[in-house]
C-alpha atoms as a PDB file:
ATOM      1  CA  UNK A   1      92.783  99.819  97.472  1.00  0.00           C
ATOM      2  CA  UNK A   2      94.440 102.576  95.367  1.00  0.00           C
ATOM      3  CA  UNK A   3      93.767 105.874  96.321  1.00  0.00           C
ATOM      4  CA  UNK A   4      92.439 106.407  92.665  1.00  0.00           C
ATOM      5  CA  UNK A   5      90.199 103.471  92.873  1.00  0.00           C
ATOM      6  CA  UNK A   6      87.127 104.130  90.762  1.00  0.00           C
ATOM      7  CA  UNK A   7      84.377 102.012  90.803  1.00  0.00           C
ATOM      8  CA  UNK A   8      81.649 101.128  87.955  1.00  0.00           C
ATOM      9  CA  UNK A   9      78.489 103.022  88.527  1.00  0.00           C
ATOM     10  CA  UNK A  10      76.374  99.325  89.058  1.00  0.00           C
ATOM     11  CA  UNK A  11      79.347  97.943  91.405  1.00  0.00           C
ATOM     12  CA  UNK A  12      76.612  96.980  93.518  1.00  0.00           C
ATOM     13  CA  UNK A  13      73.608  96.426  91.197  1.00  0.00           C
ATOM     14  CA  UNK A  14      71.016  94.444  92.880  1.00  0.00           C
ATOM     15  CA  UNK A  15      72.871  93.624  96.256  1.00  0.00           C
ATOM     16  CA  UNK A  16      71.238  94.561  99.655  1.00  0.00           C
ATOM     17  CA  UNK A  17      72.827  96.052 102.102  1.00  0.00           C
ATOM     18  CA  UNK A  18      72.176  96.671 106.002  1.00  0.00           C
ATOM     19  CA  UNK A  19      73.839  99.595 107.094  1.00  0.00           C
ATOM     20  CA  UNK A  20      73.906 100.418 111.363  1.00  0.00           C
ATOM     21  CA  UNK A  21      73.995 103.810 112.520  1.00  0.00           C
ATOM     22  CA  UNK A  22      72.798 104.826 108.907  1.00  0.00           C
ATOM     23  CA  UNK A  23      71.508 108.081 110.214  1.00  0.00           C
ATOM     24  CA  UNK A  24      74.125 110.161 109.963  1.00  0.00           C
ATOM     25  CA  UNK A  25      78.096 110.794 109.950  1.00  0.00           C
ATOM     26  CA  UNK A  26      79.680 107.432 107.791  1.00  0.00           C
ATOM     27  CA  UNK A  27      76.795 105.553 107.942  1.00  0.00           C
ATOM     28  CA  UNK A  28      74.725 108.063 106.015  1.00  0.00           C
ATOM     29  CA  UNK A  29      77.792 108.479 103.694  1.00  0.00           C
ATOM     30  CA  UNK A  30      78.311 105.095 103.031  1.00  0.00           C
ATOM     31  CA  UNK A  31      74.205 104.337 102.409  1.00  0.00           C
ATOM     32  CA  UNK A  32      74.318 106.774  99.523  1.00  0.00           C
ATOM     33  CA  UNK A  33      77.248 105.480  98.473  1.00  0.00           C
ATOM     34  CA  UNK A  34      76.174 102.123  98.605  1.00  0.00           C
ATOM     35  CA  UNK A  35      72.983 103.520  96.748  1.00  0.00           C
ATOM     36  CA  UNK A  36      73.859 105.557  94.403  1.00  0.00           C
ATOM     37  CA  UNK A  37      76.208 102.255  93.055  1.00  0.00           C
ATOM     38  CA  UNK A  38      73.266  99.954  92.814  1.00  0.00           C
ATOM     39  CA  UNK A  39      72.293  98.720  95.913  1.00  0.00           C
ATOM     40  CA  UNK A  40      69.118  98.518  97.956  1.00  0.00           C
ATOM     41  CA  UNK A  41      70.534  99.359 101.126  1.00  0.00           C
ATOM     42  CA  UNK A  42      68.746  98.853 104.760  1.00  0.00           C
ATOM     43  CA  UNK A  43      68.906 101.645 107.182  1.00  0.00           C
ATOM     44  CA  UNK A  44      69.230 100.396 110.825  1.00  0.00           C
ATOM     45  CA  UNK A  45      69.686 103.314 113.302  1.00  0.00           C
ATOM     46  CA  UNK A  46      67.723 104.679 116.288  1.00  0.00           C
ATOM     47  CA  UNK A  47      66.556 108.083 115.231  1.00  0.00           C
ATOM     48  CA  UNK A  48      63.593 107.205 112.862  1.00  0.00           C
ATOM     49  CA  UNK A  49      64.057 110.752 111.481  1.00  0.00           C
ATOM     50  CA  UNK A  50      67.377 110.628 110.519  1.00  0.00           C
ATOM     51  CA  UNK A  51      67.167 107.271 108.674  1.00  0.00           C
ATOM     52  CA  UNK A  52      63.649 109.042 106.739  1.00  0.00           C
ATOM     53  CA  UNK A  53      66.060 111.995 105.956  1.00  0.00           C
ATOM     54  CA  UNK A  54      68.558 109.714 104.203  1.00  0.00           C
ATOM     55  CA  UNK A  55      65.420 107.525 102.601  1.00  0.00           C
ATOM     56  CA  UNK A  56      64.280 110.436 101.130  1.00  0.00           C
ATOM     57  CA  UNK A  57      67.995 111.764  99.840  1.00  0.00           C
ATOM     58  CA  UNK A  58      67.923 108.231  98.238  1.00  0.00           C
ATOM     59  CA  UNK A  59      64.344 108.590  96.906  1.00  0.00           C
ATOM     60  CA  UNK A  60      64.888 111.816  95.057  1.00  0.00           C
ATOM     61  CA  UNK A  61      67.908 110.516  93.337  1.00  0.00           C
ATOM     62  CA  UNK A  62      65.810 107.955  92.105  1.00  0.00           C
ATOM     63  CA  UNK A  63      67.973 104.873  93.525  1.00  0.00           C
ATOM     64  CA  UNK A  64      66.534 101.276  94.592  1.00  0.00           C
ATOM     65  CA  UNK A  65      63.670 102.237  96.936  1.00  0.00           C
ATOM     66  CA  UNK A  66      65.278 101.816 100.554  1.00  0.00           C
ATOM     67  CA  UNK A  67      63.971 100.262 103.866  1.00  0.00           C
ATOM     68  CA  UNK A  68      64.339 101.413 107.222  1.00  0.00           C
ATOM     69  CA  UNK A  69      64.731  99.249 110.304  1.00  0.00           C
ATOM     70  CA  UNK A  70      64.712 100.837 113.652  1.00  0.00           C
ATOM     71  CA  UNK A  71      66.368  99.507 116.501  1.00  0.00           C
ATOM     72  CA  UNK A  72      68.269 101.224 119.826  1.00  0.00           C
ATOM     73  CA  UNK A  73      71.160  98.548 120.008  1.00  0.00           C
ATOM     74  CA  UNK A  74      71.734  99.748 123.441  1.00  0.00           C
ATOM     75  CA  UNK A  75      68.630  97.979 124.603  1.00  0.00           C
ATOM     76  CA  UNK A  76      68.137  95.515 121.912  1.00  0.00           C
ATOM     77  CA  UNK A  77      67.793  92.161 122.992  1.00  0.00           C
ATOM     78  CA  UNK A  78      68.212  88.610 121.111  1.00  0.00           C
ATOM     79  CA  UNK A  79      64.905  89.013 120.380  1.00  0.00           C
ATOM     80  CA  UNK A  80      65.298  91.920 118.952  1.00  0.00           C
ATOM     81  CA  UNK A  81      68.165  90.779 116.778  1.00  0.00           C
ATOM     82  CA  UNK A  82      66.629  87.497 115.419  1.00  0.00           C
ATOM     83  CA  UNK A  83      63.608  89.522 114.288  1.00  0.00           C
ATOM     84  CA  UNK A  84      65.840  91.469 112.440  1.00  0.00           C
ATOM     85  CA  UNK A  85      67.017  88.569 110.598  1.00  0.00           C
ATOM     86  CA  UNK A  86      63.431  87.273 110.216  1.00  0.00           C
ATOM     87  CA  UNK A  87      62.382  90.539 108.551  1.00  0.00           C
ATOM     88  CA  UNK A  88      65.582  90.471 106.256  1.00  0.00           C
ATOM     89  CA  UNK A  89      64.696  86.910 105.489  1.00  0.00           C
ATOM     90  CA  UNK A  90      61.283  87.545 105.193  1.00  0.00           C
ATOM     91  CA  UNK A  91      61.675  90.758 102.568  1.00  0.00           C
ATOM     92  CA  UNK A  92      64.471  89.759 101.165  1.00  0.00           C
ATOM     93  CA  UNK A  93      65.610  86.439 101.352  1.00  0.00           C
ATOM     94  CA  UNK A  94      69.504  87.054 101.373  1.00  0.00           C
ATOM     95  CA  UNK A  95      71.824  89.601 102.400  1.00  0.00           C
ATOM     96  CA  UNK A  96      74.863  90.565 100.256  1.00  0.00           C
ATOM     97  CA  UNK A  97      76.532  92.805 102.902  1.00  0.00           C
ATOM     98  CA  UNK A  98      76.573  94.262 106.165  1.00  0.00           C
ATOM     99  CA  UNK A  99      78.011  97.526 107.694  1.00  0.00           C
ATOM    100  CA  UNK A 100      78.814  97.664 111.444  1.00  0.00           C
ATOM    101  CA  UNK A 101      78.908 101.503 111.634  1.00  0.00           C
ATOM    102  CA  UNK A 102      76.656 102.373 114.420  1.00  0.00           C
ATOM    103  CA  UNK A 103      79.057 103.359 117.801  1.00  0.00           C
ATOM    104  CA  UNK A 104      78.864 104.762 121.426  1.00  0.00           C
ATOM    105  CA  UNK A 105      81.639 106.760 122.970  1.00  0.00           C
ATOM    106  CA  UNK A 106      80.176 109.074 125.913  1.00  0.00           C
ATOM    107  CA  UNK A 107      83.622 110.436 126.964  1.00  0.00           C
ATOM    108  CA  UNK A 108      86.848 110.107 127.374  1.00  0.00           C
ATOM    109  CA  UNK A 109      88.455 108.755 131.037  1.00  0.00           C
ATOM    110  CA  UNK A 110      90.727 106.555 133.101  1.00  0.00           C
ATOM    111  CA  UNK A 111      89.614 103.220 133.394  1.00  0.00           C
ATOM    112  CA  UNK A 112      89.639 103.749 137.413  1.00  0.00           C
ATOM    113  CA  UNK A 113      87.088 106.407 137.367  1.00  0.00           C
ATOM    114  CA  UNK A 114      84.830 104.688 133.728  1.00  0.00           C
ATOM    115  CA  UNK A 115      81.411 104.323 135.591  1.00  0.00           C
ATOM    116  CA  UNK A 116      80.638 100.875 135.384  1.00  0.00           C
ATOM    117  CA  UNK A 117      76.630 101.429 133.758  1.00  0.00           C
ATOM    118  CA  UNK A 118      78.121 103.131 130.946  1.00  0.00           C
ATOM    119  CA  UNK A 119      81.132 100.887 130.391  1.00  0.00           C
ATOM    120  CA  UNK A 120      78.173  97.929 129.758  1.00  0.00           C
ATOM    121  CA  UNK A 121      76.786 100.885 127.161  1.00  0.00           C
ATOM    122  CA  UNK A 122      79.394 100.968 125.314  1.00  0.00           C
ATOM    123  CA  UNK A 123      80.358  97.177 125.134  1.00  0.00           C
ATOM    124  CA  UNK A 124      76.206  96.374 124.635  1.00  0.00           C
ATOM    125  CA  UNK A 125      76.416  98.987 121.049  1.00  0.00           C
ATOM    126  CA  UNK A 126      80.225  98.326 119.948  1.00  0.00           C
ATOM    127  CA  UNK A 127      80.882  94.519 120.383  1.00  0.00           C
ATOM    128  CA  UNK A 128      77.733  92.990 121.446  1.00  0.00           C
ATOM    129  CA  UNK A 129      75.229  93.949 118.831  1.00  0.00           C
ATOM    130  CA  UNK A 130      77.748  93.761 115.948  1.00  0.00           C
ATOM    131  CA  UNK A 131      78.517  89.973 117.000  1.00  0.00           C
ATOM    132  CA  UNK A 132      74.697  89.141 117.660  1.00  0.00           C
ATOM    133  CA  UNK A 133      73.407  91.126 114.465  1.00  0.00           C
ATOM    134  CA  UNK A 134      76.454  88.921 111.982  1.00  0.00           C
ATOM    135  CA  UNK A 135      75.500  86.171 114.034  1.00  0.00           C
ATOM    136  CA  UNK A 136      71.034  86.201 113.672  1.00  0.00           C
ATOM    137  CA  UNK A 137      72.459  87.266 109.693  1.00  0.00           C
ATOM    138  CA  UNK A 138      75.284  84.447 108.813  1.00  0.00           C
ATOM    139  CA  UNK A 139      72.808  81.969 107.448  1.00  0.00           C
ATOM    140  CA  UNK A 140      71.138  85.231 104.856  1.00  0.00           C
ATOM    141  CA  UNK A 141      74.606  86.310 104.300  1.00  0.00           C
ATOM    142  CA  UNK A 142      75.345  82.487 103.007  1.00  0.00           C
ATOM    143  CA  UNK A 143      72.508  82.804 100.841  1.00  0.00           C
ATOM    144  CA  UNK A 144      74.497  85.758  98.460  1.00  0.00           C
ATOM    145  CA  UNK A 145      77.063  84.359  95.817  1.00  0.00           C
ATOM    146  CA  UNK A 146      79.537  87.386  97.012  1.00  0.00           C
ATOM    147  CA  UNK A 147      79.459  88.732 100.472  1.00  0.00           C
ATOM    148  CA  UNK A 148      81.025  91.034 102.620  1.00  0.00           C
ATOM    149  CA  UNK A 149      81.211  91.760 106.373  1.00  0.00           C
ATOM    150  CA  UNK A 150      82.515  95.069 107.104  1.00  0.00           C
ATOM    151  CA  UNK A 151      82.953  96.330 110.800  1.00  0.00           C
ATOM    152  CA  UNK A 152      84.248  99.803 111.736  1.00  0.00           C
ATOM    153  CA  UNK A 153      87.514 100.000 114.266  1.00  0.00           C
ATOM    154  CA  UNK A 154      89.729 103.070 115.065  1.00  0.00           C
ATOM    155  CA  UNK A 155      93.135 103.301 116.105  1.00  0.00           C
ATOM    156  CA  UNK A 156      92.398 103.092 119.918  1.00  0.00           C
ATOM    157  CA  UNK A 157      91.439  99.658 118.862  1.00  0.00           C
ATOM    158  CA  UNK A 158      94.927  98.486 117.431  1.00  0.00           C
ATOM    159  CA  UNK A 159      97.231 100.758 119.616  1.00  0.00           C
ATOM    160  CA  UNK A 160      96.674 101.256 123.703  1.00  0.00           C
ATOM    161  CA  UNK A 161      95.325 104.620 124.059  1.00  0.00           C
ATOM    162  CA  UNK A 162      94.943 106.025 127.791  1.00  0.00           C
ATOM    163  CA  UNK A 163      91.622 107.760 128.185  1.00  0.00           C
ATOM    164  CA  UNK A 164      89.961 105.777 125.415  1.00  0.00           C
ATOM    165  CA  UNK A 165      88.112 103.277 127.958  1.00  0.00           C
ATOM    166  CA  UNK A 166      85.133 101.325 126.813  1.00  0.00           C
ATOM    167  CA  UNK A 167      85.362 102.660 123.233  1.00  0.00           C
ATOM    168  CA  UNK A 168      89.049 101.452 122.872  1.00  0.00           C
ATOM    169  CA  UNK A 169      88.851  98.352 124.896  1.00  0.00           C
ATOM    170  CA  UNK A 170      85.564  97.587 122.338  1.00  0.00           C
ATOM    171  CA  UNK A 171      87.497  98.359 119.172  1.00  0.00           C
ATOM    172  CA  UNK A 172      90.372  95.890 120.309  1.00  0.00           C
ATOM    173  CA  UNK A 173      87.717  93.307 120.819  1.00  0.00           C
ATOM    174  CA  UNK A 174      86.366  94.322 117.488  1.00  0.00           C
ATOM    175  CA  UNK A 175      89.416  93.700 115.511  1.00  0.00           C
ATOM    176  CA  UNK A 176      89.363  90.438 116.678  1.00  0.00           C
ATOM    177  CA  UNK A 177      85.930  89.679 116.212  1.00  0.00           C
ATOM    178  CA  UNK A 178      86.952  90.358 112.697  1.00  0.00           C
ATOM    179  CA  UNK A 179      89.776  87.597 112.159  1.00  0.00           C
ATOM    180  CA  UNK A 180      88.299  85.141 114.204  1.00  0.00           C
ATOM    181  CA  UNK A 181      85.435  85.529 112.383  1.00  0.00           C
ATOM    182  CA  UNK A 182      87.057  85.734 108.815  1.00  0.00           C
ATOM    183  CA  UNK A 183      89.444  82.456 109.570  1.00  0.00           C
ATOM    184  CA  UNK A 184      86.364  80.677 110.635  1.00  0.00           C
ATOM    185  CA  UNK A 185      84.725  81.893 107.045  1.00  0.00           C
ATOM    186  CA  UNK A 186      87.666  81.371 105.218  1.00  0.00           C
ATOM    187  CA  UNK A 187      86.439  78.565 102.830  1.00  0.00           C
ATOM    188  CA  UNK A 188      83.214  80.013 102.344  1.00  0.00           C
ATOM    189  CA  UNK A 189      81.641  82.692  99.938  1.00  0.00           C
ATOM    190  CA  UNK A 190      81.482  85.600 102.954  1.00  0.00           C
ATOM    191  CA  UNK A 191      84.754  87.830 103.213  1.00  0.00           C
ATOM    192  CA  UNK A 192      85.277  89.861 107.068  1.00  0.00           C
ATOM    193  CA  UNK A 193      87.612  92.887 107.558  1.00  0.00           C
ATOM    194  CA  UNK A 194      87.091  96.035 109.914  1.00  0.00           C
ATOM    195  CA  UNK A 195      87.589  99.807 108.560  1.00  0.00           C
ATOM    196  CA  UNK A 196      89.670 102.173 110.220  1.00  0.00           C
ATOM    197  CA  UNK A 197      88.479 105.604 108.998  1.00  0.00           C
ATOM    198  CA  UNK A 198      90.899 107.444 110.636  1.00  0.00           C
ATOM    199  CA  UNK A 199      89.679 111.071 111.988  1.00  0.00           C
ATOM    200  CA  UNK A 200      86.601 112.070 110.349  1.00  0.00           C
ATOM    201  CA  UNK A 201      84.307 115.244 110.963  1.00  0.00           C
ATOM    202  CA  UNK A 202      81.166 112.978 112.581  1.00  0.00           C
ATOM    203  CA  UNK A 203      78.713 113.734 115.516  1.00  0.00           C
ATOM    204  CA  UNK A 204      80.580 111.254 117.868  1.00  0.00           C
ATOM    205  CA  UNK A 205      84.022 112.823 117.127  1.00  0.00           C
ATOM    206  CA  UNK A 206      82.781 116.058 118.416  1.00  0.00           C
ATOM    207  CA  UNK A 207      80.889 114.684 121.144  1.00  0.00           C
ATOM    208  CA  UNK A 208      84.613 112.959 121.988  1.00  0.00           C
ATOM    209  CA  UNK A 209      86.699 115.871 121.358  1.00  0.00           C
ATOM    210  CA  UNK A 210      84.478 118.980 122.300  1.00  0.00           C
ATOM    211  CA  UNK A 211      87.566 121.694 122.135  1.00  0.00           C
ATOM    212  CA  UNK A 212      89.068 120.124 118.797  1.00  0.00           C
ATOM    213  CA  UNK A 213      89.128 122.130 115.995  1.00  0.00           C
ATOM    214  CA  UNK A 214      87.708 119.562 113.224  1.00  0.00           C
ATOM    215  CA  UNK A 215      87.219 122.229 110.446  1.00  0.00           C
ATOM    216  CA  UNK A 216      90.519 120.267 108.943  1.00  0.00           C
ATOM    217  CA  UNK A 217      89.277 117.092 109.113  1.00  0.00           C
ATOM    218  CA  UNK A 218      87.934 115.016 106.072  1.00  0.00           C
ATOM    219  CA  UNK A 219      84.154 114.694 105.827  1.00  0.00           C
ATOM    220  CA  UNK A 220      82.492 111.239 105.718  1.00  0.00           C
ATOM    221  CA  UNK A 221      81.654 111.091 102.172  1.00  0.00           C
ATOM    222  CA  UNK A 222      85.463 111.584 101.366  1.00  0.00           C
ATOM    223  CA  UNK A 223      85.686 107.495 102.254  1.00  0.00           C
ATOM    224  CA  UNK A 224      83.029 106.353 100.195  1.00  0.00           C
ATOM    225  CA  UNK A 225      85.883 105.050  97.481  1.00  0.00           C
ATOM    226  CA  UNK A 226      87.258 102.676 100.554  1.00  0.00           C
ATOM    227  CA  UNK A 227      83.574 101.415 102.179  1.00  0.00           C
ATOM    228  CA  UNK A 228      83.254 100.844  98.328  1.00  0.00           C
ATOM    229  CA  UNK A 229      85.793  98.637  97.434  1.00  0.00           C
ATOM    230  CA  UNK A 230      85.506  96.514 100.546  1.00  0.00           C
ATOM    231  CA  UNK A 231      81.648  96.249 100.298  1.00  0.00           C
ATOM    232  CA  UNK A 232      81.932  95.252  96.216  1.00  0.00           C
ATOM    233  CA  UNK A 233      83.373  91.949  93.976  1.00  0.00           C
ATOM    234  CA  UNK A 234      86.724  94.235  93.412  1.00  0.00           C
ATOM    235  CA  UNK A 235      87.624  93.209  97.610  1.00  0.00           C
ATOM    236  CA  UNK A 236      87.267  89.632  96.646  1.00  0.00           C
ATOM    237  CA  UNK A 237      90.362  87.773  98.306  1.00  0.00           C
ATOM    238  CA  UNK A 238      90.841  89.899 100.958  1.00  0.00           C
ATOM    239  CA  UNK A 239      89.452  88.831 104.566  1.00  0.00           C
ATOM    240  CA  UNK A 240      90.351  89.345 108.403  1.00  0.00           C
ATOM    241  CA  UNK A 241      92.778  92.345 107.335  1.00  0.00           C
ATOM    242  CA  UNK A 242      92.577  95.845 108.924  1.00  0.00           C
ATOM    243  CA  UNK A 243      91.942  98.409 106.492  1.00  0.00           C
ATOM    244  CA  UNK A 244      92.772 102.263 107.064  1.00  0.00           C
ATOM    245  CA  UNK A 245      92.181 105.642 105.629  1.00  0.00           C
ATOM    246  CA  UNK A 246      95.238 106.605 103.796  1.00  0.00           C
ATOM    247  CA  UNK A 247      94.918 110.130 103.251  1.00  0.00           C
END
């Protein structure tokens, strides 16, 4: 993707679109994107009032009326994640795309001293529920003529970062969720790649990096030209590759 890439206004006419961690940061960013270019995108997040605040920014543009899903992937169970499919199934009968945006990363620390409860935390919201949720929605996502998987990885996840813990050992296992996962898809009308959005002024970031000074740092909505192109028909062709932020 150029940097000047420019997409049609009705890129996404008519696809839907599940979003995790839509409340806020790049998930809210890329729901309005996403949105404003067509789509009828599904919130999934566990703050019901953040995903009403970005229904309603949707609403008032006068976009493709939303839905919101709510679901804490922390506990979510494969219950939990099957009904999600049902209810996609059920209200829409296919799915075009899918964001894995939602995260956890509750601090930064050697892996001797990473207290074990949290570590499972981490793993449950950043690998598990991204592999269950594509899993529950592979047979919906075979159901759309053009699809894209999109998860989200950082570059703790594709170069050893001390400190990083959970969160980097999760986006390592992420990246390879995502070529496994494409090769396995290759023949088929459902494309996989992982978004690295480099360092972004989000919630998590500052929760990460109390003492940085972020006021330099590019907002969310600055990246809606790259979730874009790999959520529409221009990203056709390209699957299992690692795509970055190239400021």
């Amino acid at each position: 993707m150029h940097a000047d890439y420019q997409p049609s206004g009705d890129i996404l006419k008519e696809r839907i679109i599940l979003i995790t961690g839509a409340g806020d940061g790049i998930g809210r960013a890329a729901a309005l994107a996403y949105a404003g270019h067509g789509a009828t995108v599904v919130l999934l997040g566990k703050t019901v009032s953040k995903l009403e605040s970005v229904y309603d920014e949707i609403e008032e543009k006068g976009l493709a009326t939303p839905a919101i899903y709510p679901m804490h992937l922390e506990g979510a169970t494969l219950h939990d994640f099957d009904e999600l499919a049902i209810a996609m199934q059920s209200n829409f009968g296919r799915l075009d795309g899918l964001l894995h945006n939602a995260a956890s990363m509750p601090y930064l620390s050697r892996i001797k001293d990473y207290e074990p409860e949290d570590w499972l935390k981490v793993m449950q919201v950043n690998v598990n529920a991204p592999f269950h949720i594509t899993q529950a929605c592979l047979p919906l996502l075979g159901q759309s003529e053009d699809a894209s998987v999109i998860f989200t990885t950082d570059e703790a996840g594709h170069v050893g970062k001390a400190f990083s813990g959970a969160y980097g050992v999760s986006k390592f296992g992420i990246e390879g969720l995502t070529r496994i996962l494409a090769a396995e898809l290759e023949n088929s009308n459902i494309r996989v790649n992982c978004i690295d959005p480099g360092p972004t002024r989000t919630a998590l970031r500052k929760r990460a990096f109390p003492g940085e000074d972020n006021a330099g740092l590019k907002t969310p909505d600055v990246l809606a030209p790259l979730y874009l192109w790999a959520m529409g028909p221009d990203s056709r062709g390209t699957t299992g590759q690692r795509l970055s932020w190239d400021d």
